[in-house]
Protein backbone atom coordinates (compact mmCIF):
# COMPACT_ATOMS: atom_id res chain seq x y z
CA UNK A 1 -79.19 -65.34 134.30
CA UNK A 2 -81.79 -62.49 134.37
CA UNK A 3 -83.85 -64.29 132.04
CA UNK A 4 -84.16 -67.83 133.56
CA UNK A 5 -86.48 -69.02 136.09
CA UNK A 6 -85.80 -69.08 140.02
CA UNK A 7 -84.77 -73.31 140.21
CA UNK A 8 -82.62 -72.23 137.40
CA UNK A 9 -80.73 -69.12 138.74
CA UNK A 10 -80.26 -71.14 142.68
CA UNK A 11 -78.90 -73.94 140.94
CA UNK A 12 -76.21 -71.71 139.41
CA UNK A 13 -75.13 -70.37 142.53
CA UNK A 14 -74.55 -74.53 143.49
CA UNK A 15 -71.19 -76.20 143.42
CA UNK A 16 -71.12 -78.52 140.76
CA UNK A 17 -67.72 -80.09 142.18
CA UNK A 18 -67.97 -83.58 144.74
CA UNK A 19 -68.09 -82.43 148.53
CA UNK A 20 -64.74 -83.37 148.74
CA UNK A 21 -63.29 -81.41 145.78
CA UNK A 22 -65.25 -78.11 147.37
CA UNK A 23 -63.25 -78.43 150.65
CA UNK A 24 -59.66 -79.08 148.32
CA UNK A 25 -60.52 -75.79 146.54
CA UNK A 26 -61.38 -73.79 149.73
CA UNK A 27 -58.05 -74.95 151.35
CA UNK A 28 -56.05 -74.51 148.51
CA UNK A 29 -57.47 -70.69 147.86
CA UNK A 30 -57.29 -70.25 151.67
CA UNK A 31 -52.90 -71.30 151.29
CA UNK A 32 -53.01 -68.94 148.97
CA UNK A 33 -54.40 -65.86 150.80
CA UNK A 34 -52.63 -66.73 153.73
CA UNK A 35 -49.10 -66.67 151.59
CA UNK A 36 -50.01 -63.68 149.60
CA UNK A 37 -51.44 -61.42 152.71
CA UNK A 38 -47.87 -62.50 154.57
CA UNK A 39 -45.49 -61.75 151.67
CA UNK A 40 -47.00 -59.33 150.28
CA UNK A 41 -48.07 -57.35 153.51
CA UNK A 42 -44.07 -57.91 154.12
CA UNK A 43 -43.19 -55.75 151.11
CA UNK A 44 -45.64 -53.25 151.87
CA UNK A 45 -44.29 -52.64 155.25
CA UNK A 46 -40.63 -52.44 154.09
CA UNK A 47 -41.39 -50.15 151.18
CA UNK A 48 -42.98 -48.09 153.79
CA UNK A 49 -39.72 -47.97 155.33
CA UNK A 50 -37.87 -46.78 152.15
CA UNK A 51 -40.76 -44.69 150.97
CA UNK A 52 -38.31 -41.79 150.60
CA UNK A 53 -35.89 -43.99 148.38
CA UNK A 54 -38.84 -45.29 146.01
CA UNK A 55 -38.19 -44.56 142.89
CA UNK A 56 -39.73 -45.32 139.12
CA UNK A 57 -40.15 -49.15 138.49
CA UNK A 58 -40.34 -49.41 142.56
CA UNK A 59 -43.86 -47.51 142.96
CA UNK A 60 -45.17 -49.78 140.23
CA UNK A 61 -43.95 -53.01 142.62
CA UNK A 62 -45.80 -51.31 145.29
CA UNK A 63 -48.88 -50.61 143.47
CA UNK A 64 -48.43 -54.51 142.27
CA UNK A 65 -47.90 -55.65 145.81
CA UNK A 66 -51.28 -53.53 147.10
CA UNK A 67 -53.13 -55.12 144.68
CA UNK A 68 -52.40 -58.94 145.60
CA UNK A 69 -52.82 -57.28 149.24
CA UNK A 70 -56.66 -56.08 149.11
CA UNK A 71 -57.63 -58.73 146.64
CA UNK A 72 -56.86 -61.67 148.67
CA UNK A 73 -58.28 -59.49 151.61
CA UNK A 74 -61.75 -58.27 150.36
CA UNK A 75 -63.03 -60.83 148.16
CA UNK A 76 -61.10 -64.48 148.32
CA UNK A 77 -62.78 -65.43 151.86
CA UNK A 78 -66.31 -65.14 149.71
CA UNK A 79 -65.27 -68.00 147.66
CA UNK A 80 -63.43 -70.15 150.67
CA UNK A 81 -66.84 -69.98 152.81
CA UNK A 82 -68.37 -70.81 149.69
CA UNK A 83 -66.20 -74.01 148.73
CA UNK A 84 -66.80 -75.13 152.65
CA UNK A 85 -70.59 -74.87 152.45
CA UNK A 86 -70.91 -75.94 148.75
CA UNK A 87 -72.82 -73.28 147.27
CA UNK A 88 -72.05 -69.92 146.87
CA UNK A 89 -72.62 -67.51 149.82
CA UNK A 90 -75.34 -64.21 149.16
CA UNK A 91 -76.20 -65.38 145.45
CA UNK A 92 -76.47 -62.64 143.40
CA UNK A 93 -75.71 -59.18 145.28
CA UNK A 94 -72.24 -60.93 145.97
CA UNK A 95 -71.67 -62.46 142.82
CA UNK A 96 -71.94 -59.27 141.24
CA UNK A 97 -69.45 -57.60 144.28
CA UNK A 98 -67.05 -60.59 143.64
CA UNK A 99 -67.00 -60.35 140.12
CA UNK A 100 -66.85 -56.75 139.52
CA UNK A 101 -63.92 -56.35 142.54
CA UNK A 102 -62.03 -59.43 141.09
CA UNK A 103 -62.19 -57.85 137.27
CA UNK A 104 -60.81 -54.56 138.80
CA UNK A 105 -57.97 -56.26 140.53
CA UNK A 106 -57.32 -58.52 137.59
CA UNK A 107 -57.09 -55.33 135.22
CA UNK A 108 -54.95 -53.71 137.49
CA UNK A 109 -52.64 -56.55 138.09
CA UNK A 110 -52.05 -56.28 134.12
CA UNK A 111 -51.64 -53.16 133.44
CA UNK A 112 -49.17 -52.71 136.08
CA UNK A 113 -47.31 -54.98 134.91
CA UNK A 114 -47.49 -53.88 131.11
CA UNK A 115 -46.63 -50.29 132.59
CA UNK A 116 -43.34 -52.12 134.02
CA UNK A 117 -42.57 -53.56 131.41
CA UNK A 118 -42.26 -50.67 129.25
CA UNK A 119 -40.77 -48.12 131.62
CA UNK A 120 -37.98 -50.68 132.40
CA UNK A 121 -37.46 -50.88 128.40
CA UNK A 122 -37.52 -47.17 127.70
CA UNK A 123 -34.87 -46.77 130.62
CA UNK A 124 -32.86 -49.69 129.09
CA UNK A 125 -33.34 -48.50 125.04
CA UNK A 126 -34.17 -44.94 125.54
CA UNK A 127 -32.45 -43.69 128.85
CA UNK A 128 -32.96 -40.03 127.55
CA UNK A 129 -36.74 -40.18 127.41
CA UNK A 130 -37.10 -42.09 130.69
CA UNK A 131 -34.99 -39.18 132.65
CA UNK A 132 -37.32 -36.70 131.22
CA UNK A 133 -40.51 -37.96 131.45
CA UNK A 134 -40.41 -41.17 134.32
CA UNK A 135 -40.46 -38.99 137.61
CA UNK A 136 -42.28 -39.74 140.63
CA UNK A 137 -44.78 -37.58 139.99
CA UNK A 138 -45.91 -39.17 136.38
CA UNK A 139 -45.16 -42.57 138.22
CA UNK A 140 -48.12 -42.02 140.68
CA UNK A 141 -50.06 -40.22 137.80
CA UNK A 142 -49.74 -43.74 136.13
CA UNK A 143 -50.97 -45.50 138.98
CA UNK A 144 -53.72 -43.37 139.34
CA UNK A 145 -54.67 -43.92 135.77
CA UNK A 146 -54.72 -47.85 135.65
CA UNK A 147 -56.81 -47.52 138.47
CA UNK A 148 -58.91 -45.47 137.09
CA UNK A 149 -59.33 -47.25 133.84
CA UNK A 150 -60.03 -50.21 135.66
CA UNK A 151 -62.20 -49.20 137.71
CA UNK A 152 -64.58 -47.74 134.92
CA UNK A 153 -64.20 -50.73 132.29
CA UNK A 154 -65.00 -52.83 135.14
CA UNK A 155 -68.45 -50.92 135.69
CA UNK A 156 -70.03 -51.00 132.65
CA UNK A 157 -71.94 -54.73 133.40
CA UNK A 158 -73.26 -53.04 136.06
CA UNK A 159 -75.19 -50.71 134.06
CA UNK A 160 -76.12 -53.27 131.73
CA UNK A 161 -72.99 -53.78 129.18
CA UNK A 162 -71.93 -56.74 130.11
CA UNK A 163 -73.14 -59.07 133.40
CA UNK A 164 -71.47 -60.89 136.17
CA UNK A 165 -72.45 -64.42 136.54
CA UNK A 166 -71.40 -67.85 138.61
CA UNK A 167 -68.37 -69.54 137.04
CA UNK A 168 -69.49 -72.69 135.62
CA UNK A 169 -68.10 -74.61 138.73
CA UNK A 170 -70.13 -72.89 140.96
CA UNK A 171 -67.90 -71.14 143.85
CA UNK A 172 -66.68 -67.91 141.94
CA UNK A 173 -68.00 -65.31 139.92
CA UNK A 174 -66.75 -63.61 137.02
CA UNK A 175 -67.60 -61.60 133.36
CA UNK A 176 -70.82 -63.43 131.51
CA UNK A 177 -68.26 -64.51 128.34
CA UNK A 178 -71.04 -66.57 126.79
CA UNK A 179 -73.00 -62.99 126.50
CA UNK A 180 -71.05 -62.57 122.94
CA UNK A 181 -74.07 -65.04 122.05
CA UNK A 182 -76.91 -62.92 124.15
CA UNK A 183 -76.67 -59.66 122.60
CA UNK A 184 -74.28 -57.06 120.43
CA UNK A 185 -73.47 -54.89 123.38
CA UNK A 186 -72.59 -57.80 125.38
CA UNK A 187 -70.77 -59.38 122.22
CA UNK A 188 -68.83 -56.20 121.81
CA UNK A 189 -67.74 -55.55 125.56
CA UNK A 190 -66.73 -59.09 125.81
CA UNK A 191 -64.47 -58.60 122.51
CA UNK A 192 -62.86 -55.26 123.71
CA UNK A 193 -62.13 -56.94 126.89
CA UNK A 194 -60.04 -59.71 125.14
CA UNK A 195 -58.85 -57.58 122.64
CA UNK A 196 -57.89 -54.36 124.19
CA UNK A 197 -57.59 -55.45 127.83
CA UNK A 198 -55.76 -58.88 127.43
CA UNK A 199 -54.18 -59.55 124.19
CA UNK A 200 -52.50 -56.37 123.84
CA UNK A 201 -51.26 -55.73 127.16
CA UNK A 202 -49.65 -59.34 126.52
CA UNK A 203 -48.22 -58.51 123.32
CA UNK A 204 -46.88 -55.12 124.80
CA UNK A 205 -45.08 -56.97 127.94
CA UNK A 206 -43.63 -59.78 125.49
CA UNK A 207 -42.28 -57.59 123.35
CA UNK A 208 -40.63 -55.52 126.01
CA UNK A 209 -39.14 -58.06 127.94
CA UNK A 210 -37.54 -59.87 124.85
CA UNK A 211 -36.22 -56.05 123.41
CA UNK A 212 -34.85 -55.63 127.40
CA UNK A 213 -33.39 -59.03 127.68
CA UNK A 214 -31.64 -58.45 124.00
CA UNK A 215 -30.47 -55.36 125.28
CA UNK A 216 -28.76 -56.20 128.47
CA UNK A 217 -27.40 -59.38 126.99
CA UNK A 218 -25.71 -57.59 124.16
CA UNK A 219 -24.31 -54.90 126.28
CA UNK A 220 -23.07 -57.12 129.06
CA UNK A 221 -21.64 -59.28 126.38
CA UNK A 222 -19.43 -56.56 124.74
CA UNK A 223 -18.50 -55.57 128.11
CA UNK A 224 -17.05 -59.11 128.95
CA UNK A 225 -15.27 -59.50 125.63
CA UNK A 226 -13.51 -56.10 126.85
CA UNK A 227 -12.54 -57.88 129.97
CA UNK A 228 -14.73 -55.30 131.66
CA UNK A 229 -16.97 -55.78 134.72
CA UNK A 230 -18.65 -53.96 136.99
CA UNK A 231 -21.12 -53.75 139.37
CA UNK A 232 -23.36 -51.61 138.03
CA UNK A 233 -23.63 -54.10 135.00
CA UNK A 234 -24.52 -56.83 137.47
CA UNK A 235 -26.98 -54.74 139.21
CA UNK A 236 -28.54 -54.03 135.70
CA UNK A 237 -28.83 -57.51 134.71
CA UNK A 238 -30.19 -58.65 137.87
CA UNK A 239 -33.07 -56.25 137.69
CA UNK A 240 -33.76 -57.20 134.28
CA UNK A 241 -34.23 -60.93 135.41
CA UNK A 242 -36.49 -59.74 137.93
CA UNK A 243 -38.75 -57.45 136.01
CA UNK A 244 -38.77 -60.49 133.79
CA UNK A 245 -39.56 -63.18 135.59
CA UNK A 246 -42.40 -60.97 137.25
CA UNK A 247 -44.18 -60.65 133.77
CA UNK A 248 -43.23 -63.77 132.54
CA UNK A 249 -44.89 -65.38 136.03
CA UNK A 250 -47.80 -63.49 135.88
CA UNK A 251 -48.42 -63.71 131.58
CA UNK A 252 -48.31 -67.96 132.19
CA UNK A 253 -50.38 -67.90 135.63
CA UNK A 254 -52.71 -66.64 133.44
CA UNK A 255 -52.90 -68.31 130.39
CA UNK A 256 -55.05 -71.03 130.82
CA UNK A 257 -57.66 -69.19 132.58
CA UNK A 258 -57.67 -66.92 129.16
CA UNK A 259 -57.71 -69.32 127.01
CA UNK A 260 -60.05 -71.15 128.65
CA UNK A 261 -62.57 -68.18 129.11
CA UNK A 262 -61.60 -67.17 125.45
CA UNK A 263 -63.01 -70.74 123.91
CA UNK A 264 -65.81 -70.55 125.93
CA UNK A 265 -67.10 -67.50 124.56
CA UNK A 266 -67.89 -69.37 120.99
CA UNK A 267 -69.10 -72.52 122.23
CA UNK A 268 -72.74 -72.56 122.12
CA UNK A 269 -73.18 -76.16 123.78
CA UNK A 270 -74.63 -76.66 127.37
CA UNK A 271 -71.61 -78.61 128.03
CA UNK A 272 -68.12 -77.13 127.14
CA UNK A 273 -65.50 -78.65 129.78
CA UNK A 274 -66.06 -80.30 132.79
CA UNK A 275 -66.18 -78.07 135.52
CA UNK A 276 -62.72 -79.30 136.53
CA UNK A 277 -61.21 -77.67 133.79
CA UNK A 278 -62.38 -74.44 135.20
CA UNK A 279 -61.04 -74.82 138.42
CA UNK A 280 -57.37 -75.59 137.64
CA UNK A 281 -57.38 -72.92 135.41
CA UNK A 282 -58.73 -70.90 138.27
CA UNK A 283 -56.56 -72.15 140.99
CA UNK A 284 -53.72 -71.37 138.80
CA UNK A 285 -54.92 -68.09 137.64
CA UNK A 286 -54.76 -67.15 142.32
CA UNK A 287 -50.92 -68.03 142.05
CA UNK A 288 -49.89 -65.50 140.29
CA UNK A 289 -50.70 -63.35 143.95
CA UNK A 290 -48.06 -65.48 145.56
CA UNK A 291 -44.45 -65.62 143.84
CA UNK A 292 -43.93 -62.01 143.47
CA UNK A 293 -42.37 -60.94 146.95
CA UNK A 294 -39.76 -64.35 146.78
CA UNK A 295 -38.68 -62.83 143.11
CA UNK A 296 -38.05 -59.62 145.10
CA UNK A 297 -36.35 -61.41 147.47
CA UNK A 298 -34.06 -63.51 145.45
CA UNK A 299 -33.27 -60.86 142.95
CA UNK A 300 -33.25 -57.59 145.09
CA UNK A 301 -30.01 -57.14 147.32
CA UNK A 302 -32.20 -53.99 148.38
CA UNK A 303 -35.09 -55.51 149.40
CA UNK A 304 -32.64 -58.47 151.17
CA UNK A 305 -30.64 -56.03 152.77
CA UNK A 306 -34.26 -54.33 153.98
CA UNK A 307 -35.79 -57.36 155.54
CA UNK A 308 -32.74 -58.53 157.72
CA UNK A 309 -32.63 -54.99 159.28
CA UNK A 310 -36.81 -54.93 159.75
CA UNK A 311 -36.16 -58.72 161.04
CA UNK A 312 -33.51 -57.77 163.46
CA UNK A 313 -35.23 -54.66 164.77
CA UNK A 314 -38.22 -56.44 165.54
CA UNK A 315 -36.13 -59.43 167.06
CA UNK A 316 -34.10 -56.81 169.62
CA UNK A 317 -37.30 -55.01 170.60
CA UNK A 318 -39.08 -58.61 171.40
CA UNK A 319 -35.87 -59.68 172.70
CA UNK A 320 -33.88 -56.58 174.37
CA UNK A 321 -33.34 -55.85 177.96
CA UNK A 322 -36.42 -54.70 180.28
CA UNK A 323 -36.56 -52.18 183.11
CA UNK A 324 -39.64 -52.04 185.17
CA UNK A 325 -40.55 -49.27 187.93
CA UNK A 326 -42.88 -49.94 190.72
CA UNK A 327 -44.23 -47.18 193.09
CA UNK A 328 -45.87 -47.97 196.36
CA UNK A 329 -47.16 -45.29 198.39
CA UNK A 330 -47.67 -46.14 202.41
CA UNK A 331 -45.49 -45.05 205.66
CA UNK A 332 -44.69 -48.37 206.55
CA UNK A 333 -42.86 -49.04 203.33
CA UNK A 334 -39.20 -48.49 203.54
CA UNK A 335 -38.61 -48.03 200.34
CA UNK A 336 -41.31 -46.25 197.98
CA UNK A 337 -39.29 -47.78 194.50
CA UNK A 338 -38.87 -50.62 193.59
CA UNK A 339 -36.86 -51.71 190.08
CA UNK A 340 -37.13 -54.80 187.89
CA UNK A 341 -34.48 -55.01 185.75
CA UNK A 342 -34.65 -58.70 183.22
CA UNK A 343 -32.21 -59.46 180.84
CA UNK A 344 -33.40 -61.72 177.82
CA UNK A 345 -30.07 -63.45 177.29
CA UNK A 346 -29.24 -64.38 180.52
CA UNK A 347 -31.48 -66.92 182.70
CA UNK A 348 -35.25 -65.65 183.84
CA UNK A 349 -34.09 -64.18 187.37
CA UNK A 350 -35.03 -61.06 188.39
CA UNK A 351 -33.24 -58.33 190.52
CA UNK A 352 -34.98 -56.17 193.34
CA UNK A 353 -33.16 -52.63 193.37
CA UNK A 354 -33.81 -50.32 196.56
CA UNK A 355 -32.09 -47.79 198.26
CA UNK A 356 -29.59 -49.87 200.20
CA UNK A 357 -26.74 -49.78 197.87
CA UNK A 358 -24.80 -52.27 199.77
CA UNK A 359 -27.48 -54.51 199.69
CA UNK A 360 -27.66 -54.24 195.81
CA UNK A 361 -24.12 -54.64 194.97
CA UNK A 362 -23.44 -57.67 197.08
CA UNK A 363 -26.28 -59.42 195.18
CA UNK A 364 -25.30 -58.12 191.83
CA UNK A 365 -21.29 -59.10 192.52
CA UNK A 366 -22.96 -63.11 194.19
CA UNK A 367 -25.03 -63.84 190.73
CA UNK A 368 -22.89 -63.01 188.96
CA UNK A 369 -20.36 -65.11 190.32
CA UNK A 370 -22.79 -67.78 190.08
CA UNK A 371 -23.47 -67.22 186.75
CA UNK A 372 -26.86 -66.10 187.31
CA UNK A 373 -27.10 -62.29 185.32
CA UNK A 374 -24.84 -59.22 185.01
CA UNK A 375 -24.34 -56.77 187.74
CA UNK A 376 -26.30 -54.05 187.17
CA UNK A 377 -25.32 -50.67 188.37
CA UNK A 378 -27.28 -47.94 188.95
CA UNK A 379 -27.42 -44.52 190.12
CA UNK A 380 -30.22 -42.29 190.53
CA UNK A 381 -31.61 -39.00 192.71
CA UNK A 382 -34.95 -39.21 194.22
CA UNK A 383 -37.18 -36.66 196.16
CA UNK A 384 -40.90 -37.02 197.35
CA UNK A 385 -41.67 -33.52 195.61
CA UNK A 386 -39.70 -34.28 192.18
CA UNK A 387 -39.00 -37.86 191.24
CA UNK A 388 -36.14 -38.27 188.30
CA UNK A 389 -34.84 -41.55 187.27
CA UNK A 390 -31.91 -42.40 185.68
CA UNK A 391 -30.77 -45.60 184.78
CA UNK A 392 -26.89 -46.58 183.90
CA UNK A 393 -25.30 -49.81 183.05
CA UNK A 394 -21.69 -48.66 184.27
CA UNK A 395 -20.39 -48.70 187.74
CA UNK A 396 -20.51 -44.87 189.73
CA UNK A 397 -17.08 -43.34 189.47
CA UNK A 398 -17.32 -41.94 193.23
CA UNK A 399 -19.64 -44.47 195.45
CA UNK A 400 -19.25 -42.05 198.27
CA UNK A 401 -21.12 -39.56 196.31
CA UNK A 402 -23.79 -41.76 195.35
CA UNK A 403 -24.03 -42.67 198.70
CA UNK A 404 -24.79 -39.27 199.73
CA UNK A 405 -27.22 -38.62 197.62
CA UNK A 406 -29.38 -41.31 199.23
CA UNK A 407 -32.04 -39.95 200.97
């Protein structure tokens, strides 16, 4: 890109899809932000919840979830504005931030995963090890290391090893794999990135899952020959499928983008696919930020049990009862407070409380007979110098009393 002339480079930042295909890809990218930010937000804010419960495999979801989170947030909405005006948006200074942020995310989103994978099969082949060594501290040590990895593979086209240019569709940006033709450097950073950063990450989760799987299977079928079964075996297996299905969502959203990207790198021709083939592979490639929390969901009794009481809570506090207070400050006001008291179940009417007692009764006991809302009893003691408020919903035991403490 450096090396071509200024018609050249603009026209590489142009959508080479109809205007009508541009507008599919920005919607389609913009369903998938708008499901990713939701569901994954969700399991952000309920791990928050159980932060003190979070343990092992569950700070690695987390990290996982956080991911999806800021990627769809940070750089996605470059490449919708770009698909709705047909050309990408800032050229190069953004191609390069898009690129380099995307690569980051992407390495992250892999290693995580691979660092699942094999915690979940020491803990299910080598329990012993796992106790010793998989604490929360070395969890977050983890984290902070595939970040940090990522982060610093990720950098090195910006010093030169390596570039960030247009996808051949137009309306993203990603690693230069045709540099393997360009120069050694280039050749060898785009190698190590297959090699190192893909492949065996890939091998490390397949292998994993399958020894897992094996394992669980085996165990749970020597248990059932036994006639035993317990919950704790169900539990096991059900986390298994989960971890599972995670990596084995993630390894096939994937794969055609890879393989795509990896037969593009040889191809020496002008033309290698029609551009799209790039964007299905893309498109598929952004699912893999989507199915994670409903695999949670389905599989996780914990995670279930989590959102029904974060749904509920929310729904009482939108939905609970409502006490207002109004002061009004004047001599010819009889009565300086005045209460609202609403109750969300019951029909929108609203009850005036003062300081006539009989007067609030009687129109408590009448709408309630007319099946307006519930009597509402209150008692309270009230001074100009000191004002206290206190609010009941039970009848006084001695009205007398009450009564006397009126001022």
């Amino acid at each position: 890109m450096n090396c071509c002339g200024d018609n050249r480079t603009v026209s590489a930042f142009a959508s080479k899809l109809t205007p009508a295909a541009d507008i599919c890809v920005g919607l389609t990218i913009l369903t998938v932000v708008l499901l990713s930010v939701l569901g994954n937000g969700l399991v952000l804010v309920i791990c928050y919840h159980r932060r003190r419960k979070l343990v092992g495999s569950e700070l690695l979801c987390v990290n996982l979830a956080a991911v999806d989170f800021l990627c769809c947030i940070c750089f996605y909405p470059l490449s919708i504005l770009s698909s709705f005006r047909h050309a990408w948006v800032g050229e190069s200074a953004t191609c390069v931030y898009y690129g380099f942020g995307c690569f980051v995310f992407g390495l992250c989103s892999m290693f995580t995963i691979t660092a699942i994978s094999v915690l979940r099969y020491l803990k299910t082949c080598y329990s012993l090890v796992y106790a010793v060594w998989m604490k929360g501290g070395n969890i977050w040590i983890v984290c902070c290391c595939i970040w940090l990895v990522a982060t610093v593979w990720s950098s090195f086209p910006l010093f030169g090893w390596g570039e960030y240019v247009p996808e051949p569709y137009g309306l993203s940006c990603t690693v230069a794999w045709r540099g393997y033709h360009t120069s050694t450097k280039d050749a060898f950073y785009v190698i190590c990135s297959f090699t190192c950063f893909t492949l065996i990450p890939v091998l490390l989760i397949v292998v994993s899952q399958c020894q897992i799987i094996s394992r669980v299977s085996r165990f749970s079928y020597r248990l059932s020959a036994r006639g035993i079964c317990n919950n704790l075996q169900s539990t096991e297996k059900r986390l298994s499928m989960m971890f599972f299905c995670i990596s084995l969502g993630f390894v096939i959203a994937w794969a055609p983008y890879t393989v795509v990207s990896f037969l593009f790198i040889f191809h020496k021709g002008n033309h290698y696919m029609a551009p799209g083939g790039f964007v299905f592979a893309a498109l598929f490639a952004k699912s893999s930020h989507i199915y994670n929390p409903f695999i949670y969901f389905y599989f996780n009794k914990t995670f279930q049990k989590e959102f029904r009481h974060l749904f509920f809570n929310l729904w009482h506090k939108r939905g609970g009862n409502r006490v207002g207070i109004r002061f009004t400050v004047g001599q010819e006001n009889a009565h300086p407070i005045d209460i609202q008291f609403q109750e969300r179940d019951s029909p929108r009417k609203k009850t005036s409380v003062s300081q006539d007692r009989s007067q609030n009764r009687s129109r408590s006991k009448d709408e309630a007979e007319d099946g307006g809302i519930k009597p509402v009893y209150t008692c309270w003691d009230f001074t100009l110098d000191n004002t206290r408020l206190i609010m009941e919903n039970k009848p006084p035991e001695d009205p007398e009393s009450v009564r006397a403490s009126s001022p």
